[in-house]
C-alpha atoms as a PDB file:
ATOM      1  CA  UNK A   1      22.471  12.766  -1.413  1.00  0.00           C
ATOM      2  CA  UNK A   2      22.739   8.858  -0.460  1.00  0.00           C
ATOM      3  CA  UNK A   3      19.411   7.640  -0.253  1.00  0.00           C
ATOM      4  CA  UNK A   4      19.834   4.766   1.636  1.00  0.00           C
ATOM      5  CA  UNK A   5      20.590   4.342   5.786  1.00  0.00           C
ATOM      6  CA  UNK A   6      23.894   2.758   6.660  1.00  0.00           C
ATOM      7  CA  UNK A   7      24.479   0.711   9.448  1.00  0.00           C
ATOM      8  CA  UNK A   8      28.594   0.372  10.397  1.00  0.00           C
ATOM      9  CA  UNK A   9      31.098  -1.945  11.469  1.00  0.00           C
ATOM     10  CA  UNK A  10      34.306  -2.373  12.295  1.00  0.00           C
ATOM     11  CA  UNK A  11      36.633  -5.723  11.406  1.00  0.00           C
ATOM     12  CA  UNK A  12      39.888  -5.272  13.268  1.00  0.00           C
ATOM     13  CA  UNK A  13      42.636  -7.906  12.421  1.00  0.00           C
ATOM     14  CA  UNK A  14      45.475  -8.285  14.408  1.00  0.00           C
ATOM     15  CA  UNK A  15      46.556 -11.913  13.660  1.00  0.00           C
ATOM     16  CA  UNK A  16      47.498 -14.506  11.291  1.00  0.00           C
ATOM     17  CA  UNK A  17      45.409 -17.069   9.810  1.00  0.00           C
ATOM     18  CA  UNK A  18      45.528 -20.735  10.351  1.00  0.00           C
ATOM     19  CA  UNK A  19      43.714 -23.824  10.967  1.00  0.00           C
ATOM     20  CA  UNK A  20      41.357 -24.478  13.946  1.00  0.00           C
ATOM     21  CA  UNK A  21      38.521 -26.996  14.819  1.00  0.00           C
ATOM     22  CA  UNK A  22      35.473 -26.026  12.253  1.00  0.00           C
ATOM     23  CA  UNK A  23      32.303 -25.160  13.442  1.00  0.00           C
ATOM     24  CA  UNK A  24      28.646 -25.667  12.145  1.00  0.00           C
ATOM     25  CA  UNK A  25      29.266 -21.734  11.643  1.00  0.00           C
ATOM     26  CA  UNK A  26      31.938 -19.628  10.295  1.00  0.00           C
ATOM     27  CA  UNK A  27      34.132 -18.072  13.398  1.00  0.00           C
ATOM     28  CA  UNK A  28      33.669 -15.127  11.436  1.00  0.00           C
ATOM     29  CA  UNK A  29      29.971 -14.956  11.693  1.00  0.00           C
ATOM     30  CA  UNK A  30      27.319 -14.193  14.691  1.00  0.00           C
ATOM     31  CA  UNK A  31      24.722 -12.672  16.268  1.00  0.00           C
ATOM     32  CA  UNK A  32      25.272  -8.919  16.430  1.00  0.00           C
ATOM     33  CA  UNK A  33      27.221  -8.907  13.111  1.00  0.00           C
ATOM     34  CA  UNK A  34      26.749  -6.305  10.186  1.00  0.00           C
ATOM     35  CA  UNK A  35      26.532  -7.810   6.394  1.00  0.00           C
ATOM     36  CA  UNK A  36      27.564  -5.850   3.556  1.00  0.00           C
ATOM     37  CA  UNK A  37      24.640  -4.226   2.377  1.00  0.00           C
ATOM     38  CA  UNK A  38      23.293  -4.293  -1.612  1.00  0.00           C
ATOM     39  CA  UNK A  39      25.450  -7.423  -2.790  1.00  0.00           C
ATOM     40  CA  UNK A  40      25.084 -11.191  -1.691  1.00  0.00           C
ATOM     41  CA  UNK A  41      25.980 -11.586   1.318  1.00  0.00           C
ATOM     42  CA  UNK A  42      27.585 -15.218   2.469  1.00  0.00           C
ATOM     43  CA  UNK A  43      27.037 -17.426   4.974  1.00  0.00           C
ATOM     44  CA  UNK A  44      29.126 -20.315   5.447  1.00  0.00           C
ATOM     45  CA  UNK A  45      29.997 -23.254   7.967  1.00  0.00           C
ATOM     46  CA  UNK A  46      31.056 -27.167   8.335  1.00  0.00           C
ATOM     47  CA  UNK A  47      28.594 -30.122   8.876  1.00  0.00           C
ATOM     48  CA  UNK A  48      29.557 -32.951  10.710  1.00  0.00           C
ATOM     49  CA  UNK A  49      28.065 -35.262   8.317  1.00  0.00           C
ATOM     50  CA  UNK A  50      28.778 -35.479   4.901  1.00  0.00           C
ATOM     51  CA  UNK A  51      25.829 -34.857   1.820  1.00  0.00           C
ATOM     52  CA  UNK A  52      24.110 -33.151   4.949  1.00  0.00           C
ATOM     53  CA  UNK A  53      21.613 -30.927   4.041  1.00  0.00           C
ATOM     54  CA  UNK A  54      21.897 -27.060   5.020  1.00  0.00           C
ATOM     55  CA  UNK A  55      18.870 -24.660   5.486  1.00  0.00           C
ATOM     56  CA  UNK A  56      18.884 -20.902   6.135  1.00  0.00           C
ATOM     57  CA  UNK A  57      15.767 -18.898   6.871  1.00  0.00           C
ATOM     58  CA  UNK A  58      16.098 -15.719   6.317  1.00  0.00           C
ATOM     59  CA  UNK A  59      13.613 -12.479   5.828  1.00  0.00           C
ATOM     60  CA  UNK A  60      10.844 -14.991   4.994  1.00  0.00           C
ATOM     61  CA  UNK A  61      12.988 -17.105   2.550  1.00  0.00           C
ATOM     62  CA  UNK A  62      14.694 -20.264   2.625  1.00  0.00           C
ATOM     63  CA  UNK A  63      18.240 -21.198   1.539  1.00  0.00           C
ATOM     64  CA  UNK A  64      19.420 -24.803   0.597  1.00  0.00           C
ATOM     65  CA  UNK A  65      22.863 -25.915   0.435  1.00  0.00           C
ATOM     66  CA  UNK A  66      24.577 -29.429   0.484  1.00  0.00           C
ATOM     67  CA  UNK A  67      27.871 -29.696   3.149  1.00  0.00           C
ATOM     68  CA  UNK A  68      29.815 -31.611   0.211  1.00  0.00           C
ATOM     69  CA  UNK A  69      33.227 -30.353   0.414  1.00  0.00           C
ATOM     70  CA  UNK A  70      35.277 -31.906   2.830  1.00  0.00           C
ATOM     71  CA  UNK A  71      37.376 -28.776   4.750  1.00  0.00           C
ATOM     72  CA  UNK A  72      41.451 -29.330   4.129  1.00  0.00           C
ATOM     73  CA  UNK A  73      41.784 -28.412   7.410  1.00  0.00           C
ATOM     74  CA  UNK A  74      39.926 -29.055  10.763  1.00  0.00           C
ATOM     75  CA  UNK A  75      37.540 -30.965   9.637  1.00  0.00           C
ATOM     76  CA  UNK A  76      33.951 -31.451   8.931  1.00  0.00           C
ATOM     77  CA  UNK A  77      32.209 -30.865   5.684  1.00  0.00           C
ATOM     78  CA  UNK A  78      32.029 -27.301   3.372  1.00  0.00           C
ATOM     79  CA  UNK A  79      28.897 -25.469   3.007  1.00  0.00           C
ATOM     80  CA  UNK A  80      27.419 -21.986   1.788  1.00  0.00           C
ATOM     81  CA  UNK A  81      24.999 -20.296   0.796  1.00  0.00           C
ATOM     82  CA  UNK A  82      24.187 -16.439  -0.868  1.00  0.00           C
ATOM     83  CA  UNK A  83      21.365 -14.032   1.140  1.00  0.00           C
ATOM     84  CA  UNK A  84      19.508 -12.354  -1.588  1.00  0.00           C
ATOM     85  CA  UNK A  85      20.857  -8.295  -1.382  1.00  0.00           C
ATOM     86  CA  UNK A  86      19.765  -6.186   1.313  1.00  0.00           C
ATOM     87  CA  UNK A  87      19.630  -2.552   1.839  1.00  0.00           C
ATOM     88  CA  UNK A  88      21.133  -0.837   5.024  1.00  0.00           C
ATOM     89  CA  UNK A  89      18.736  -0.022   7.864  1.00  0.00           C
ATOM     90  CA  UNK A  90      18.988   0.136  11.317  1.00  0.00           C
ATOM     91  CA  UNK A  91      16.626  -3.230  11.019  1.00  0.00           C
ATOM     92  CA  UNK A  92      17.613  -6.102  13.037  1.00  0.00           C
ATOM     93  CA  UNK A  93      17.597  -9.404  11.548  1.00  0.00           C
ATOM     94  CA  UNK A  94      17.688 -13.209  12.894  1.00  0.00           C
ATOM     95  CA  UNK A  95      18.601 -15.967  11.191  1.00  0.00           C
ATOM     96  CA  UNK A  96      18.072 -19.675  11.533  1.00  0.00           C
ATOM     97  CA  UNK A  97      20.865 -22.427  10.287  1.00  0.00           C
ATOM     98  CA  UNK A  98      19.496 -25.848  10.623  1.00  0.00           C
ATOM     99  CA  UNK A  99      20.915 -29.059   8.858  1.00  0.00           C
ATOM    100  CA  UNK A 100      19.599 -32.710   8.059  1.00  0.00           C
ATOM    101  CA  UNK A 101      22.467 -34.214  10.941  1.00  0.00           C
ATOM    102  CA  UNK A 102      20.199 -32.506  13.696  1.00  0.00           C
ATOM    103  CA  UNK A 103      22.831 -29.480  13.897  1.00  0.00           C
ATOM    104  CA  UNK A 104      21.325 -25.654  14.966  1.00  0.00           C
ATOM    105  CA  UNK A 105      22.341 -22.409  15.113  1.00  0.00           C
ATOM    106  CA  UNK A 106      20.844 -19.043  15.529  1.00  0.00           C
ATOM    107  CA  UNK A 107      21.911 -15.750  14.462  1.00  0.00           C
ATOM    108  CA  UNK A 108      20.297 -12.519  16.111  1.00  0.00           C
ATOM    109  CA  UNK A 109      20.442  -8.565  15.824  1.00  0.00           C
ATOM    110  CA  UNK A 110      22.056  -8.647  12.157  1.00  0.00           C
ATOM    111  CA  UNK A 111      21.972  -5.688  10.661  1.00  0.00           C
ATOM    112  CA  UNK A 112      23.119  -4.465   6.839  1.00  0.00           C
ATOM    113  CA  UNK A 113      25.503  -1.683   6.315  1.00  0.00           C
ATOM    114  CA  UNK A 114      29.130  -0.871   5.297  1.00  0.00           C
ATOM    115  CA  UNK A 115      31.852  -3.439   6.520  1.00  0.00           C
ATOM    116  CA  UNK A 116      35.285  -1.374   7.015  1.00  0.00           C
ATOM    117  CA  UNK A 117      38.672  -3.890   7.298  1.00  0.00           C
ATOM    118  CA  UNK A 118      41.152  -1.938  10.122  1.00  0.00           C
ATOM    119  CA  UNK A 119      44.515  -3.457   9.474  1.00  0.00           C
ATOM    120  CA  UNK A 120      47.692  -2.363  10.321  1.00  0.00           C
ATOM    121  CA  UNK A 121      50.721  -2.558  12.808  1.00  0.00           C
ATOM    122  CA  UNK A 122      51.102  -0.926  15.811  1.00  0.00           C
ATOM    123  CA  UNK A 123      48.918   1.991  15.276  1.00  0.00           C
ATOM    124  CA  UNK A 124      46.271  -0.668  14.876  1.00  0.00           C
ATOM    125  CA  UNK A 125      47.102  -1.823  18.470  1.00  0.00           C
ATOM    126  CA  UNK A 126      46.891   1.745  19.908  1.00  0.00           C
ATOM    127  CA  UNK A 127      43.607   1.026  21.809  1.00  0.00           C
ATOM    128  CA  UNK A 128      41.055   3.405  23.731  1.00  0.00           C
ATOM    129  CA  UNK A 129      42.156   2.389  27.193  1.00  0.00           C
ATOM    130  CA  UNK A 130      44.898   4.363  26.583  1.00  0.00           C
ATOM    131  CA  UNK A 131      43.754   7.415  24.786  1.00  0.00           C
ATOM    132  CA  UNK A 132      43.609  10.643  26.343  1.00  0.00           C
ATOM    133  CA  UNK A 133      40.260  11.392  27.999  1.00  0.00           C
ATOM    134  CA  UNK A 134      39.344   7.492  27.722  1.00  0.00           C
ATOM    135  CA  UNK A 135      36.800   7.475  30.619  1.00  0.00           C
ATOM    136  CA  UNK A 136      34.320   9.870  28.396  1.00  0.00           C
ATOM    137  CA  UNK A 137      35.029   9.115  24.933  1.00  0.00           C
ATOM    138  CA  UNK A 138      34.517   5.711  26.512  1.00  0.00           C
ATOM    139  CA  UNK A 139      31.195   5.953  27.925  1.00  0.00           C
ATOM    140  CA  UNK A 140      29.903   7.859  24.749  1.00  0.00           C
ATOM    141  CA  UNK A 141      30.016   4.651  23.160  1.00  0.00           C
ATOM    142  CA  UNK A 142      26.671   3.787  24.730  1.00  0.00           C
ATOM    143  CA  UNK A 143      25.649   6.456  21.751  1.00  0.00           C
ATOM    144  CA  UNK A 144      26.383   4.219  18.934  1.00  0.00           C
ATOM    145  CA  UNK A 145      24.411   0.458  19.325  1.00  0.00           C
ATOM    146  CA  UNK A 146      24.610   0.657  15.184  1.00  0.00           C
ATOM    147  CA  UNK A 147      28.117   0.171  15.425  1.00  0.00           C
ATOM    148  CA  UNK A 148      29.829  -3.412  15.491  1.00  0.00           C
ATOM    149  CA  UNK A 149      32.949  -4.719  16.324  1.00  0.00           C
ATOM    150  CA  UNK A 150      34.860  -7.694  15.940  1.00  0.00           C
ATOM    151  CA  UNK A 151      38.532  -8.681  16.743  1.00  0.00           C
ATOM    152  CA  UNK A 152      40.855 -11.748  15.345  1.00  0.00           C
ATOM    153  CA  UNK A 153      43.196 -13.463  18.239  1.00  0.00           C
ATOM    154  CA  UNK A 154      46.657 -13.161  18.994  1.00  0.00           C
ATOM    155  CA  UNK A 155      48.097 -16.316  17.381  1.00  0.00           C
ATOM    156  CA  UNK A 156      51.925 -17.314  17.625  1.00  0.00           C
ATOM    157  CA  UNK A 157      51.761 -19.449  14.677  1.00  0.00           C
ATOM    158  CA  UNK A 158      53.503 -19.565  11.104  1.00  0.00           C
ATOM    159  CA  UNK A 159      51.836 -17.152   8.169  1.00  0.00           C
ATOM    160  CA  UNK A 160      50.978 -18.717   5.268  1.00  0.00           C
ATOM    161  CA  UNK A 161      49.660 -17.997   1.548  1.00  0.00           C
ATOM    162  CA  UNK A 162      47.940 -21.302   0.529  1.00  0.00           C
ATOM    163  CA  UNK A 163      43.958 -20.502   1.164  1.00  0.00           C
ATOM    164  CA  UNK A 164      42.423 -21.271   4.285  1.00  0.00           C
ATOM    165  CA  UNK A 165      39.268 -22.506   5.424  1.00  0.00           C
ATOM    166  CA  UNK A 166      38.794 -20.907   8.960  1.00  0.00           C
ATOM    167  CA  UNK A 167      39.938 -18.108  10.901  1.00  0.00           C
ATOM    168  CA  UNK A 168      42.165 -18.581  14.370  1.00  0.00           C
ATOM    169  CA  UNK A 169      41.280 -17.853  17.568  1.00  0.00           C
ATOM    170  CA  UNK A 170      38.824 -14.704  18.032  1.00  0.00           C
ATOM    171  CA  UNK A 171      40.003 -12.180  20.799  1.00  0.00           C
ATOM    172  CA  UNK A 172      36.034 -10.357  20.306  1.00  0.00           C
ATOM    173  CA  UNK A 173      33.397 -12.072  18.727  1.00  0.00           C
ATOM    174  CA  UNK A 174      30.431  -9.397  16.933  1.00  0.00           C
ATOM    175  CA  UNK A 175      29.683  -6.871  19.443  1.00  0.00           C
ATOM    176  CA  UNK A 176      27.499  -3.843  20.144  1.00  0.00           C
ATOM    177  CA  UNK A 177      28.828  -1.062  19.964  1.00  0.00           C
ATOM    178  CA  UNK A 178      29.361  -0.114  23.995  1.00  0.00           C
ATOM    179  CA  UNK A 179      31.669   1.029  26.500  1.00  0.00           C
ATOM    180  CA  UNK A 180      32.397  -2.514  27.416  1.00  0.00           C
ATOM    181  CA  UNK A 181      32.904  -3.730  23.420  1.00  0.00           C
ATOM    182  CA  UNK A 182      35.167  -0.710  22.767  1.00  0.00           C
ATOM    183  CA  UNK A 183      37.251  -0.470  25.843  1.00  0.00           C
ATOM    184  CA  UNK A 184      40.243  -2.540  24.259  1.00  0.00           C
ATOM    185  CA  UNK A 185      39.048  -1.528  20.883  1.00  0.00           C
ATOM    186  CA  UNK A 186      41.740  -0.036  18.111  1.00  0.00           C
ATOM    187  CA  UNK A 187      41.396   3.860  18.343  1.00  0.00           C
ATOM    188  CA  UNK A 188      41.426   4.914  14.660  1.00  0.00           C
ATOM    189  CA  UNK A 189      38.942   2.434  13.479  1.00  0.00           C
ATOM    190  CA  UNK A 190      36.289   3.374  16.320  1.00  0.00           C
ATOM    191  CA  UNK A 191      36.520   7.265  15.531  1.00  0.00           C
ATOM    192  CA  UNK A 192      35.868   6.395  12.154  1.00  0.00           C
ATOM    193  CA  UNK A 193      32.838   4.850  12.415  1.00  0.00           C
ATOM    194  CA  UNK A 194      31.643   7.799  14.954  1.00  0.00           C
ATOM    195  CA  UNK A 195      32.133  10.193  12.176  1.00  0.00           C
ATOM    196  CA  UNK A 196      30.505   7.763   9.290  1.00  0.00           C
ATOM    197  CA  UNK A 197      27.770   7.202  11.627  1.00  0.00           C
ATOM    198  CA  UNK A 198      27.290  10.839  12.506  1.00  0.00           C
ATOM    199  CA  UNK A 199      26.955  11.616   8.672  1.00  0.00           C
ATOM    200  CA  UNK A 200      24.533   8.813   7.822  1.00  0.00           C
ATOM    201  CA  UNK A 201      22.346   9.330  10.491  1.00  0.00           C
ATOM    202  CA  UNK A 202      22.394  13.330   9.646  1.00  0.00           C
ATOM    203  CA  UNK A 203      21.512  12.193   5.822  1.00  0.00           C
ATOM    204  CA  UNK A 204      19.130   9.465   7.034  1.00  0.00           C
ATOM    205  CA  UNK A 205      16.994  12.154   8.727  1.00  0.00           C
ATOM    206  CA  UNK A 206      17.064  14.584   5.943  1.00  0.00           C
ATOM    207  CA  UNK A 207      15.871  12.318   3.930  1.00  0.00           C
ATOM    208  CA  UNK A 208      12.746  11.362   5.980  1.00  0.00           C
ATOM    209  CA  UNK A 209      12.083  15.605   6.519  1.00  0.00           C
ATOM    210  CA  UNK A 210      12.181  15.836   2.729  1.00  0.00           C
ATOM    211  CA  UNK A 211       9.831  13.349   2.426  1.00  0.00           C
ATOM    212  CA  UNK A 212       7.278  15.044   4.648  1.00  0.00           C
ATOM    213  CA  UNK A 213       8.148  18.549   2.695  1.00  0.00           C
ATOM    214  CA  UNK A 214       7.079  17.183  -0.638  1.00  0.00           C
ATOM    215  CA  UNK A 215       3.968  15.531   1.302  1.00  0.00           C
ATOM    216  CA  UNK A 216       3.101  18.624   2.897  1.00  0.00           C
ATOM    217  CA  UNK A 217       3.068  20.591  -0.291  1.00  0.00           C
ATOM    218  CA  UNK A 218       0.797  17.691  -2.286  1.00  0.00           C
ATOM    219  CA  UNK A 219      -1.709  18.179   0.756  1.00  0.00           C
ATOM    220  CA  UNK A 220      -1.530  22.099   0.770  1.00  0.00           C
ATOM    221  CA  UNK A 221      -1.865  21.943  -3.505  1.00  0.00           C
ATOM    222  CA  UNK A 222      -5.054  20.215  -2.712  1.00  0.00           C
ATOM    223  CA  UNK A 223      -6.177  21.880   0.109  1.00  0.00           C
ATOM    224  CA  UNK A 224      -5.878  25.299  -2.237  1.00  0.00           C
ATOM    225  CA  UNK A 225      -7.674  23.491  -5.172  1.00  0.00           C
ATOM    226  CA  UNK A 226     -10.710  24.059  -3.135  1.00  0.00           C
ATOM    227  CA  UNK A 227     -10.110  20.012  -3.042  1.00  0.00           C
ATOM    228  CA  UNK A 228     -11.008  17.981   0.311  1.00  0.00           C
ATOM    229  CA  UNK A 229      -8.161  17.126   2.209  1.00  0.00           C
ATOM    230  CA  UNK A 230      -8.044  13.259   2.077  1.00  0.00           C
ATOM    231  CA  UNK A 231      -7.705  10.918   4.569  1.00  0.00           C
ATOM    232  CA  UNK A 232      -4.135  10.986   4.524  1.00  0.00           C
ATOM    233  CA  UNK A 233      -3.300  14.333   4.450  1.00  0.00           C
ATOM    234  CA  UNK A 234      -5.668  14.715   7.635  1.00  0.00           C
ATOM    235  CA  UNK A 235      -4.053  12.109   9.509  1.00  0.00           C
ATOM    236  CA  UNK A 236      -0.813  13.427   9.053  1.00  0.00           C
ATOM    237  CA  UNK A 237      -1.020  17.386   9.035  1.00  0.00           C
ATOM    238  CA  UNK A 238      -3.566  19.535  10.097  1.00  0.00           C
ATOM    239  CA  UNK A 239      -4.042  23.104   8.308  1.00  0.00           C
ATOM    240  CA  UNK A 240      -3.457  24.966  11.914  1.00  0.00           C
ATOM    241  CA  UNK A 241       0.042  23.156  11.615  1.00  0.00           C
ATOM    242  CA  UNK A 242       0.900  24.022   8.445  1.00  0.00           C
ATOM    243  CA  UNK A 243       3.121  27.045   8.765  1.00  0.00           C
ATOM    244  CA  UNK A 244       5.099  25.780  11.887  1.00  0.00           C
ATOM    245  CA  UNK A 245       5.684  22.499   9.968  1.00  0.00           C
ATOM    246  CA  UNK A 246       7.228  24.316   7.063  1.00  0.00           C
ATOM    247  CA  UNK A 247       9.424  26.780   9.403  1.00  0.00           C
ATOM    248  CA  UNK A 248      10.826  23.642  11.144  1.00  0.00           C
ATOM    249  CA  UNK A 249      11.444  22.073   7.771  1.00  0.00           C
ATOM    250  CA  UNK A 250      13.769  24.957   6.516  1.00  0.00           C
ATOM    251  CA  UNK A 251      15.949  25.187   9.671  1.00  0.00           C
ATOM    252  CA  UNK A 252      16.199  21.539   9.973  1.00  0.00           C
ATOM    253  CA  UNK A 253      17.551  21.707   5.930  1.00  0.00           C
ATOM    254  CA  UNK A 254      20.083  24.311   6.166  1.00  0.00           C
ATOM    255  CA  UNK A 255      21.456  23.267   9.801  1.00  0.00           C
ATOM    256  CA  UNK A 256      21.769  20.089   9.313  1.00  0.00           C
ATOM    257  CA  UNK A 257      21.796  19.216   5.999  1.00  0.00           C
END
């Protein structure tokens, strides 16, 4: 059983690459986005001043970079820095990019999960507008705030293999999932992400039940011991409870889990 809770996103590219105008932040950051969860997770940008300084507070900590690297395309000056690893949750997160040339920016609602990459060709551009029984599959998306989205422009511009240091245009910046985010939304991706975030959730919640059923037994042991109940156990279960509890935890396991 996965012991950790997933958040999910979706990253649906539909365009070529190229160079744009550089901002302080990455066009492919932003409030409402989802980070990979357990690695480093990046965050990167261009300072309008070069040598500026670059801070990041996040979770309590502070991250220093300097924007050294002048960008080979659109201008403005390189920086980046690493966010310690972070477990998924359904925790929001804000962060706070601030630099020595007086430049600000603030992040909210990030959350840590699993980042999924939807490419393709036209089944990638088979959106749920169009899908049979849109209007409710639609409006079900109100169900599933954990899931992000986020779509590249249309560009009619040259491809190109040298490296680049921005993305192009950005048709949807990080969204919530929502029947207004996923109305023009790639199809396959979306349902994807239902069902991943059907099963995590599921696990997520087993998890906390087991937790209690291995609490509840520690606090019964005791209570049998001829052993006070301590504070704890009080606070949490009361002997009158006891049997329900336990009835509630074996259903819950084999009908869910």
């Amino acid at each position: 059983m996965r012991s950790v809770l997933l958040s999910l996103v979706l990253f649906h590219t539909v365009a070529v690459l190229t160079s744009a105008q550089n901002d302080f932040i990455s066009k492919s950051l932003g409030s409402n986005m989802v980070l990979q969860r357990n690695t480093k997770s990046s965050l990167y940008g261009y300072s309008s001043t070069p040598n500026a300084t670059i801070s990041v507070e996040f979770n309590t900590e502070v991250y220093n970079d300097s924007a050294s690297r002048l960008a080979s395309t659109g201008g403005g000056y390189f920086w980046k820095v690493y966010l310690n690893e972070m477990p998924g949750g359904f925790t929001a997160y804000t962060i706070k990019v601030t630099s020595s040339a007086g430049e600000s920016a603030t992040l909210d609602n990030i959350l840590f999960g699993d980042v999924y990459l939807c490419s393709g060709q036209s089944n990638m551009q088979f959106a749920m507008d169009g899908m049979f029984d849109r209007v409710k599959e639609i409006e079900n998306a109100e169900w599933y705030p954990n899931i992000r989205v986020f779509s590249l422009g249309q560009a009619d511009l040259p491809q190109t293999t040298d490296p680049l240091d921005e993305l192009v245009s950005v048709s949807q910046p990080w969204s919530v999932g929502s029947s207004d985010s996923v109305n023009s939304f790639d199809v396959w991706g979306y349902f994807s992400a239902v069902r991943l975030n059907d099963c995590v959730e599921i696990i997520f919640y087993c998890r906390i039940m087991t937790k209690h059923l291995f609490q509840f037994i520690l606090c019964a042991s005791i209570y049998e011991s001829n052993v006070s109940l301590n504070s704890y156990c009080s606070k949490v279960y009361s002997s009158s409870h006891h049997l329900i509890f336990v009835v509630f935890i074996v259903l819950y396991w084999f009908v869910f889990c």
